[in-house]
Protein backbone atom coordinates (compact mmCIF):
# COMPACT_ATOMS: atom_id res chain seq x y z
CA UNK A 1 153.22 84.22 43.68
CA UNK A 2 154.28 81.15 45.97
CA UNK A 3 152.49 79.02 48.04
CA UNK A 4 153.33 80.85 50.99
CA UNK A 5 152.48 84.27 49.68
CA UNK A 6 149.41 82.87 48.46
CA UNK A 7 148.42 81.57 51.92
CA UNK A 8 148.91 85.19 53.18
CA UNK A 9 147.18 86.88 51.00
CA UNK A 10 144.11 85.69 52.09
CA UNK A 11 144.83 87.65 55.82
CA UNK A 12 142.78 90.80 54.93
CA UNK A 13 141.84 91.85 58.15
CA UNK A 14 144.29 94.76 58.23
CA UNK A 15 143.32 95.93 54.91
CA UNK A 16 139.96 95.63 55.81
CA UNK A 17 140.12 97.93 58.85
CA UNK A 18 142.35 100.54 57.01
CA UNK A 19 139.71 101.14 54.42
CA UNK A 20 136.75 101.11 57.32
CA UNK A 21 139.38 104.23 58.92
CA UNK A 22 139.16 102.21 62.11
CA UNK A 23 142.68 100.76 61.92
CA UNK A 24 144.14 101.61 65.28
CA UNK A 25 147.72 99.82 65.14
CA UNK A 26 151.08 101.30 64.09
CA UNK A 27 150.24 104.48 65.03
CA UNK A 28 152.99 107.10 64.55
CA UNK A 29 154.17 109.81 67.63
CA UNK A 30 156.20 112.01 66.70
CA UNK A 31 157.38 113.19 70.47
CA UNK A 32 158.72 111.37 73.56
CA UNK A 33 156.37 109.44 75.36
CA UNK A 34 154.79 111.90 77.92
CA UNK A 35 150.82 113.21 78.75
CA UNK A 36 150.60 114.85 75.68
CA UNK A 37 152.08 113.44 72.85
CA UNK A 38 152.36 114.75 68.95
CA UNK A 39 150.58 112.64 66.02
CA UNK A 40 150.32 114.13 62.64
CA UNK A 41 151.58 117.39 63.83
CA UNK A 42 148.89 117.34 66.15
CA UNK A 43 148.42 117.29 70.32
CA UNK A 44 147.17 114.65 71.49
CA UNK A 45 146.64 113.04 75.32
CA UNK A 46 148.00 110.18 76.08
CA UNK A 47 146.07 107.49 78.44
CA UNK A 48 147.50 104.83 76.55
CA UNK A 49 150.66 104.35 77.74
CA UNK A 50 152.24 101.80 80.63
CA UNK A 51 154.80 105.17 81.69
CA UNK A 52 152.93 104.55 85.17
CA UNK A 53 155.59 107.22 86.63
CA UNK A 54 155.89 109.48 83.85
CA UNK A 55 159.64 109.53 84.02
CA UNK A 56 160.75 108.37 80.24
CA UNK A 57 162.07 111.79 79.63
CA UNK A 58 163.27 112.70 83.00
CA UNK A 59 166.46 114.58 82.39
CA UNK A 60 168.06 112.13 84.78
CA UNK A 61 167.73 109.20 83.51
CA UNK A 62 168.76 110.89 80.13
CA UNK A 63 171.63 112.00 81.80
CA UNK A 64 172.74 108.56 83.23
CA UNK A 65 172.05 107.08 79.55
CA UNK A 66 174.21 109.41 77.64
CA UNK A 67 176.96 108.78 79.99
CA UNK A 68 176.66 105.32 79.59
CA UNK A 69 176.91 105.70 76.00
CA UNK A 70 180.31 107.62 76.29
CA UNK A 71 181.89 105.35 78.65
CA UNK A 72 180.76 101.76 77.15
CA UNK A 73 179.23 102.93 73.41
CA UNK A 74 176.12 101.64 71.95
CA UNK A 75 175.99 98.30 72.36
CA UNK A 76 177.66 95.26 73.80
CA UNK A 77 177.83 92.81 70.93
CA UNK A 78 176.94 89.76 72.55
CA UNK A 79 175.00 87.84 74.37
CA UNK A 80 175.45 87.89 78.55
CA UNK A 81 176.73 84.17 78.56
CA UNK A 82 179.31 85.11 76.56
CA UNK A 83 181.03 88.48 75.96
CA UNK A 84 178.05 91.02 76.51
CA UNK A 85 178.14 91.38 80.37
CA UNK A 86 179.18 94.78 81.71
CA UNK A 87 179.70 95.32 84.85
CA UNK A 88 176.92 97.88 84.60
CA UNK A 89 174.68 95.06 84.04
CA UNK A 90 176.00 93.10 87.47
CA UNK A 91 175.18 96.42 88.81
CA UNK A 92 171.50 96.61 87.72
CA UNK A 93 170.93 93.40 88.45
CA UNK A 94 172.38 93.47 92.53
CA UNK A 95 169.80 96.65 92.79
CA UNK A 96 167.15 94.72 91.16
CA UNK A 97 167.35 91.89 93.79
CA UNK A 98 167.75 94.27 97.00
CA UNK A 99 164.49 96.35 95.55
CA UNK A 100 162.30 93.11 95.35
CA UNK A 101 163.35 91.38 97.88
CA UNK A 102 164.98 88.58 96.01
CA UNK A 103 168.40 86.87 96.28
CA UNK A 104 169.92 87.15 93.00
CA UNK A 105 168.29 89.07 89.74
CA UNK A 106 169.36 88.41 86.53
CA UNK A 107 168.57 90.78 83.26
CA UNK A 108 166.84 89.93 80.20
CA UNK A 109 166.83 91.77 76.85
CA UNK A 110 162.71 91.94 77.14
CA UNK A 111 160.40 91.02 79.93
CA UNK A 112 158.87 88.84 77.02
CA UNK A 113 162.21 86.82 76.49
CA UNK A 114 162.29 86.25 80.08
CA UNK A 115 159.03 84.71 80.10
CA UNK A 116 160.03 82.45 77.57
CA UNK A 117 163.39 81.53 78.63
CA UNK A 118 162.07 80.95 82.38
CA UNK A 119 158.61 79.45 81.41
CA UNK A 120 160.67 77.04 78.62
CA UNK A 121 164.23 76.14 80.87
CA UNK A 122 162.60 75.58 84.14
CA UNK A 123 160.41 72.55 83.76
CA UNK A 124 160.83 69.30 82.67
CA UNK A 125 158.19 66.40 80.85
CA UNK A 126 156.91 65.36 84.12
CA UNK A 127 156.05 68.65 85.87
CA UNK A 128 152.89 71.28 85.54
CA UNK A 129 152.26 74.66 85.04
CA UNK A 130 149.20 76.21 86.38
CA UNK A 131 148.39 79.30 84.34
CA UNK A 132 145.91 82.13 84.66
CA UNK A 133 143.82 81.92 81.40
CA UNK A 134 144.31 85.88 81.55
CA UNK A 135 147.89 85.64 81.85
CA UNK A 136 149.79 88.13 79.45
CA UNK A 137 150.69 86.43 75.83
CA UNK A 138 154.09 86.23 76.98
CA UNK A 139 153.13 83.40 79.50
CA UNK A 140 151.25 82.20 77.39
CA UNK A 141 153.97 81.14 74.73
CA UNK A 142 156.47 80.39 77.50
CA UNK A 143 154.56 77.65 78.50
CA UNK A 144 153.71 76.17 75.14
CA UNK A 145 157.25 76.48 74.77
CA UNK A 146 157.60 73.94 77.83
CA UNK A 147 157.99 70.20 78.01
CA UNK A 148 155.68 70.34 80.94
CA UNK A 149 152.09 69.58 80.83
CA UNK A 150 150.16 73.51 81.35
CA UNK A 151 146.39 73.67 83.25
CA UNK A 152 144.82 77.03 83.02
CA UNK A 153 142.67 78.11 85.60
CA UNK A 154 139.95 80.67 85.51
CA UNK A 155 141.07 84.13 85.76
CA UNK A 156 141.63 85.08 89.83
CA UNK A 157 139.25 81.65 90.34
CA UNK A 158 140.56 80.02 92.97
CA UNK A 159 138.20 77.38 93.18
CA UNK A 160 139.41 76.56 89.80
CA UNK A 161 143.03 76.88 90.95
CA UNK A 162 142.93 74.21 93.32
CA UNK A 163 140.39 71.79 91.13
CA UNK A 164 143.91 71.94 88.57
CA UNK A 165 146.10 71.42 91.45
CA UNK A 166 143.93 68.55 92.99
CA UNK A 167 144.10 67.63 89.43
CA UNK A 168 148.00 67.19 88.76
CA UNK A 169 148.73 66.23 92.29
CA UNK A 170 147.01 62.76 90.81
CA UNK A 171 149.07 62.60 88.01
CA UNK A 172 152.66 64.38 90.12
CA UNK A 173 155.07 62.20 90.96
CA UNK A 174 156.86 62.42 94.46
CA UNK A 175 159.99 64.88 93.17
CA UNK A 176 157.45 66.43 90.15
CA UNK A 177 157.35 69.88 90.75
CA UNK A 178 154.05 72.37 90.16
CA UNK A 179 154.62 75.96 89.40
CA UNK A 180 151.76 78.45 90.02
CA UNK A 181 151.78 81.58 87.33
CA UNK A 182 150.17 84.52 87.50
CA UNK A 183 150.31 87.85 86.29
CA UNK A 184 150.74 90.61 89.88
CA UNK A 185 148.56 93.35 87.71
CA UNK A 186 146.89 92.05 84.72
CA UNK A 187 147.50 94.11 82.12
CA UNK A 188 144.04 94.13 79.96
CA UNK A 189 141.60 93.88 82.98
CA UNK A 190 143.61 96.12 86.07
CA UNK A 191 142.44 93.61 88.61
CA UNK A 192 145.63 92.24 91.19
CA UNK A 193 145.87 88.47 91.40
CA UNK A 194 144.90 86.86 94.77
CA UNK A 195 148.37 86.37 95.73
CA UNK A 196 147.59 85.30 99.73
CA UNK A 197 144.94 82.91 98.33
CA UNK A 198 147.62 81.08 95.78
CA UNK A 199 150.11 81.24 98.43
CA UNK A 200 147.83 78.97 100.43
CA UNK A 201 146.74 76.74 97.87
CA UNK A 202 150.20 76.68 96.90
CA UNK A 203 151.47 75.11 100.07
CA UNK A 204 148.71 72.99 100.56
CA UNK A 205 149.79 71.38 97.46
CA UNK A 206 153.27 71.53 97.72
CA UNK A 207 153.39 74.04 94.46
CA UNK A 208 155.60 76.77 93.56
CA UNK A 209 154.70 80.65 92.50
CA UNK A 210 155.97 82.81 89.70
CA UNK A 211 154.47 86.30 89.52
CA UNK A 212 154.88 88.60 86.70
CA UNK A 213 154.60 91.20 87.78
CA UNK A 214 155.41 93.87 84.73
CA UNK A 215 152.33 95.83 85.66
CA UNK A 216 153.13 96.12 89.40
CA UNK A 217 156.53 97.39 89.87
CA UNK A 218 156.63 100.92 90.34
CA UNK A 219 152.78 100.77 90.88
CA UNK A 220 152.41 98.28 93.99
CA UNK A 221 153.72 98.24 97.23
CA UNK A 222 156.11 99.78 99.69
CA UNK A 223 157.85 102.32 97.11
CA UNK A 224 157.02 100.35 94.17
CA UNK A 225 158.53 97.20 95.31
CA UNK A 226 155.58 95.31 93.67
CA UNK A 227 152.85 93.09 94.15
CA UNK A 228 154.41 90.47 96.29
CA UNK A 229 155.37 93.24 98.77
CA UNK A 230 151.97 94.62 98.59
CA UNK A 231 150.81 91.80 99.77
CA UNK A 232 153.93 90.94 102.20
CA UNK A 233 154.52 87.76 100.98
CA UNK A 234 157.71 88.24 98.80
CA UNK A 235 159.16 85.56 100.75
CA UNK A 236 155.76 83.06 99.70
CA UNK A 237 157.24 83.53 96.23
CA UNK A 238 160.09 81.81 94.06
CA UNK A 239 160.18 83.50 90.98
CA UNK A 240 159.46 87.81 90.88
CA UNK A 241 159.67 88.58 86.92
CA UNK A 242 159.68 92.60 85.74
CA UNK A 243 159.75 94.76 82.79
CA UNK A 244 161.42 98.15 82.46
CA UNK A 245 159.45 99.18 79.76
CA UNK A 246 157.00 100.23 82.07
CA UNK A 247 157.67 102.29 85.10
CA UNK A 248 161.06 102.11 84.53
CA UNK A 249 160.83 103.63 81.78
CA UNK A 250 163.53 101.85 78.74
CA UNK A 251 163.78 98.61 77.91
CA UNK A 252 164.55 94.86 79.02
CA UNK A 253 163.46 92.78 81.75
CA UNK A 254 164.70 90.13 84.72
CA UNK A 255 163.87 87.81 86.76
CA UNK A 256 164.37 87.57 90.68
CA UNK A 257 164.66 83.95 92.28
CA UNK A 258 166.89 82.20 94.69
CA UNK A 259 170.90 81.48 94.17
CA UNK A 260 169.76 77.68 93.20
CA UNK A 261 167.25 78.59 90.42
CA UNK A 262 169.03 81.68 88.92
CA UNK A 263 172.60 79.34 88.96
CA UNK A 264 169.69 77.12 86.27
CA UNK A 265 169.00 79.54 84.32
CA UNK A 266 171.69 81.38 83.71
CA UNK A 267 173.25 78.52 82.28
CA UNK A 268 169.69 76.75 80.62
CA UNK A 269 167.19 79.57 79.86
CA UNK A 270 167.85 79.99 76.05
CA UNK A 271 166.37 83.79 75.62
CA UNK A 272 169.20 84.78 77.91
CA UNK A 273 172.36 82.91 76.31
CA UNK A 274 171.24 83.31 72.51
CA UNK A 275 169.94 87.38 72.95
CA UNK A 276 172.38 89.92 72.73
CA UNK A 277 172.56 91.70 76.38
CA UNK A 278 170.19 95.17 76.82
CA UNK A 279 172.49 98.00 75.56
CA UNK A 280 174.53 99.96 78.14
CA UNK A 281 171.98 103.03 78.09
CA UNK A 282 169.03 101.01 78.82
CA UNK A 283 170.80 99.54 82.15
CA UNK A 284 172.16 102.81 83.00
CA UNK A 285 168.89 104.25 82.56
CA UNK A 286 167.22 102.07 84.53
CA UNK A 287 169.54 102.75 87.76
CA UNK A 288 168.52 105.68 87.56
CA UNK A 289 164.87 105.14 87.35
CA UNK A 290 165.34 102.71 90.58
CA UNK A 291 167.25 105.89 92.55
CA UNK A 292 163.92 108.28 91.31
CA UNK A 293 161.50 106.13 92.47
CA UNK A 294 162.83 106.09 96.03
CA UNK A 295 163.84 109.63 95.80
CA UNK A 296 160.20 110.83 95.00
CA UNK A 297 157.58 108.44 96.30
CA UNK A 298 155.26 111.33 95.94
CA UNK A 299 155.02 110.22 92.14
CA UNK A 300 153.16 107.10 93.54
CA UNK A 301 150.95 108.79 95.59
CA UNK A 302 150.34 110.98 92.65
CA UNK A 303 149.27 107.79 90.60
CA UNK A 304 147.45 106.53 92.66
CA UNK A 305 145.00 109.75 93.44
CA UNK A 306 145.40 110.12 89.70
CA UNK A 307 143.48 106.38 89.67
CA UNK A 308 141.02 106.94 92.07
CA UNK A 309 140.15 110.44 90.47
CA UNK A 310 139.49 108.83 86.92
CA UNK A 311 137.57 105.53 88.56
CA UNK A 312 135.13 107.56 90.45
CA UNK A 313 134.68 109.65 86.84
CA UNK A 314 134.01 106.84 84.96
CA UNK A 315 132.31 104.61 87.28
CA UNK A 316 129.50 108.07 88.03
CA UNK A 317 129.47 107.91 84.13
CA UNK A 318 128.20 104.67 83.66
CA UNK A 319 131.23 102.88 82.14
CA UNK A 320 131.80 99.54 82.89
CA UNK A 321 135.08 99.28 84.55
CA UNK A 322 135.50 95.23 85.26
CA UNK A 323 137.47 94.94 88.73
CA UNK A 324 140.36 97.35 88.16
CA UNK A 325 142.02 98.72 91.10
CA UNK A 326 144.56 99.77 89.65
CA UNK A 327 145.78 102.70 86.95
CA UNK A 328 145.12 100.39 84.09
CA UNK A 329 141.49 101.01 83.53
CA UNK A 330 139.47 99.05 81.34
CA UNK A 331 136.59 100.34 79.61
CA UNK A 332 134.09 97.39 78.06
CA UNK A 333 132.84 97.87 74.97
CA UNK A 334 132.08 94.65 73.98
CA UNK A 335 131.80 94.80 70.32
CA UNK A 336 134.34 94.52 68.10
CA UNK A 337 133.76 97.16 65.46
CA UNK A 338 132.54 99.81 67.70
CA UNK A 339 135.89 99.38 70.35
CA UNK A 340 137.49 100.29 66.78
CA UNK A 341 135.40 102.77 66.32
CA UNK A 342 135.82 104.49 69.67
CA UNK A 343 139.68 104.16 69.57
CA UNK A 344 139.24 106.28 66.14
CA UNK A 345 137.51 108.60 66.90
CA UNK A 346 138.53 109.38 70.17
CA UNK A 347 141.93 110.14 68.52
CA UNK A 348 140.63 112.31 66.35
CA UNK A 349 139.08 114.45 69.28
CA UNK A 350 142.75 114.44 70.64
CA UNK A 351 142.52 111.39 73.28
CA UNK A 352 144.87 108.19 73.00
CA UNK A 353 143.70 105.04 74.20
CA UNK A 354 144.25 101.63 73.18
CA UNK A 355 141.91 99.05 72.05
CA UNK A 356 141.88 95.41 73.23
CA UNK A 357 140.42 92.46 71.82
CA UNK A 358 140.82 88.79 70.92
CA UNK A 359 143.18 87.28 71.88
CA UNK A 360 144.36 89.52 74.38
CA UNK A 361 140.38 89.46 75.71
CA UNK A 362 137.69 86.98 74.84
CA UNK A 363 135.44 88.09 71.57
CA UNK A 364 132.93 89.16 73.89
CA UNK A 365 135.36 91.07 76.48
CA UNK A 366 136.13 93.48 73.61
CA UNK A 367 137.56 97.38 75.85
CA UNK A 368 139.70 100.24 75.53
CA UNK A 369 142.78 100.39 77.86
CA UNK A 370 142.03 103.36 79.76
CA UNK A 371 145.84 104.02 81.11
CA UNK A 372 147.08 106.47 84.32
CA UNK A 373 150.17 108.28 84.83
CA UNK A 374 151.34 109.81 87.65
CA UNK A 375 152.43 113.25 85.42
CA UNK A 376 148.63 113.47 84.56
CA UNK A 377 146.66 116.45 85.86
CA UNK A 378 143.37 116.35 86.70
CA UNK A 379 142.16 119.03 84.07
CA UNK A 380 143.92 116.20 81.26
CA UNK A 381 141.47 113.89 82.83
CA UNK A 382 138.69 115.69 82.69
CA UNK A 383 139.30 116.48 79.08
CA UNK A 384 139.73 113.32 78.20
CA UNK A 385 136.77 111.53 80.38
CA UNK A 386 134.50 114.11 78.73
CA UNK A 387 135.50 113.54 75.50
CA UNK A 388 135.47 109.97 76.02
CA UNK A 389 131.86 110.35 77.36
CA UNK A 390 130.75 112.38 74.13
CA UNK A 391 132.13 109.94 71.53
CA UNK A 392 130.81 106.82 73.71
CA UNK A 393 127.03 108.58 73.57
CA UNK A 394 127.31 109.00 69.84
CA UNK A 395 128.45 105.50 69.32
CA UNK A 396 125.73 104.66 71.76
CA UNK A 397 128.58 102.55 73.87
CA UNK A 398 127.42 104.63 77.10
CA UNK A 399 123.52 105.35 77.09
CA UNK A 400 123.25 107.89 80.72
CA UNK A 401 122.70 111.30 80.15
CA UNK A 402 125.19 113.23 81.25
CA UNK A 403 126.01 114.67 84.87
């Protein structure tokens, strides 16, 4: 055995939680990704997935992928800078700009490779990132990936936020520029970022914003347009970054930005012009999610009393919820080995949910992802709330008698 096998031998965690019959990764479904979903031949409900709409099997966007496949095959074969743009792809990515509000899009193989290539291409040595410390992972990287100097800031603190800014604008030269980033919905806690707050600080201190907002889009806003049009201050923004692995349902992501910034990174942001382009299904399927969603805003409003039903459940219940006001529900556990234990054995009563902890969450932050979709019915929530509520008693997680 080599050094380096050696070295990784000693990572037993896994192993260690496989033989507890806690592990709670890898899981296998056999069925697409809808309410109810089939593991080991079994039904199971699913409040664990980020399908806010509930359209990844909608026989429409099916349809628009398998057409796609017949007309430009499976794949592209190259990267967008060089032989892998379709004209399918300019497509997506005019629709994507008009829906956010932004003037130019451009598409990513992943919303994590846009994070990267953004976070990484945009700055140079002598500028600053200001960063969420509950930022997703993918932020996270993409700005240790930077040559600029990053300052986190406590999560929606925006106190903190301008102590950072006062901060760099000490250090910040006259043309040195300071970029703002925030998640729109953060995806562990469910909380929305206090975009009219940063928008402020942000001109008082001559900064810049990027929002990811993976979580928002199809969730927040004026037909799903997102957070910054939640808020009406799309235009207060620079950079709009999305995922379609979410509400739209496939794969791939893009960011939305200005003529002079996209012109940069289509030419600089490295996880662009060294990934092969999204296949011509997943852009195809992805128009069509765009159409559905302002076809049938009633799936919105159907998330959203969806949310409200479940929060009201669990908040009457005694679960601590954090400051979600949004579908993603978090459920603190605050133990490590019991949020395991939970995930188990709710499973095994038929419920899907999925477990957070470090370093998504701080050791101590330790929840289950309690996750809405608009294709839920109430009955599936009050099966799974009360069999959440059961398993929580017995693991003595939630100590109320029931109601």
């Amino acid at each position: 055995m080599n050094l380096l096998q050696q070295k990784m031998k000693r990572y037993t965690a896994p192993q260690e939680a496989k033989a507890a019959g806690v592990y709670p990764y890898f899981r296998v479904i056999e069925s697409d990704q809808d309410t109810v979903v089939t593991m080991n031949g079994k039904k199971v409900l699913m409040f664990g997935s980020n399908s806010y709409l509930g359209i990844t099997n909608h026989p429409k966007l099916k349809e628009a992928a398998k057409r796609a496949i017949d007309k430009y095959g499976s794949g592209c074969a190259g990267s967008r800078f060089l032989n892998g743009t379709l004209d399918l792809h300019i497509e997506l990515e005019d629709k994507l700009a008009k829906f956010v509000g932004k003037d130019e899009a451009i598409v990513f193989s992943t919303g994590m490779q846009v994070n990267l290539g953004v976070l990484s291409s945009l700055l140079g040595r002598k500028d600053f990132i200001m960063s969420d410390e509950a930022n997703h992972a993918s932020i996270v990287d993409g700005t240790r990936l930077s040559f600029a100097t990053t300052r986190k800031y406590k999560h929606n603190n925006m106190e903190s936020l301008d102590t950072v800014l006062q901060r760099a604008g000490k250090e910040r030269g006259p043309e040195d520029v300071a970029l703002i980033v925030t998640d729109g919905v953060f995806s562990m806690e469910g909380d929305v970022c206090n975009l009219p707050e940063i928008v402020r600080l942000a001109k008082q201190h001559n900064a810049n914003i990027m929002v990811d907002d993976a979580h928002g889009l199809g969730v927040m806003g004026e037909l799903g347009k997102g957070t910054c049009n939640h808020f009406g201050l799309t235009d207060e923004v620079d950079l709009i970054m999305g995922t379609f692995s979410k509400s739209l349902a496939t794969i791939g992501g893009f960011i939305a930005t200005s003529f002079e910034i996209a012109n940069w990174l289509k030419h600089n942001a490295r996880s662009l012009i060294f990934s092969a382009s999204i296949a011509p299904a997943n852009a195809a399927a992805v128009i069509a999610a765009l159409e559905l969603i302002q076809q049938e805003p009633e799936r919105i409003e159907q998330l959203w009393a969806n949310t409200r039903y479940a929060k009201q459940q669990l908040d009457d219940l005694g679960f601590e919820t954090g400051h979600s006001t949004t579908p993603i529900i978090p459920i603190y556990v605050r133990d490590l080995n019991k949020t395991f234990l939970l995930t188990r054995q709710l499973q095994d009563a038929g419920v899907f949910v999925n477990p957070v902890i470090t370093p998504a969450v701080a050791p101590e932050d330790t929840l289950i992802r309690f996750s809405l979709m608009a294709t839920h019915t109430f009955a599936q929530i009050d099966e799974a709330i009360e069999k959440l509520a059961k398993v929580a008693r017995r693991l003595e997680i939630l100590t109320g008698q029931e109601v």
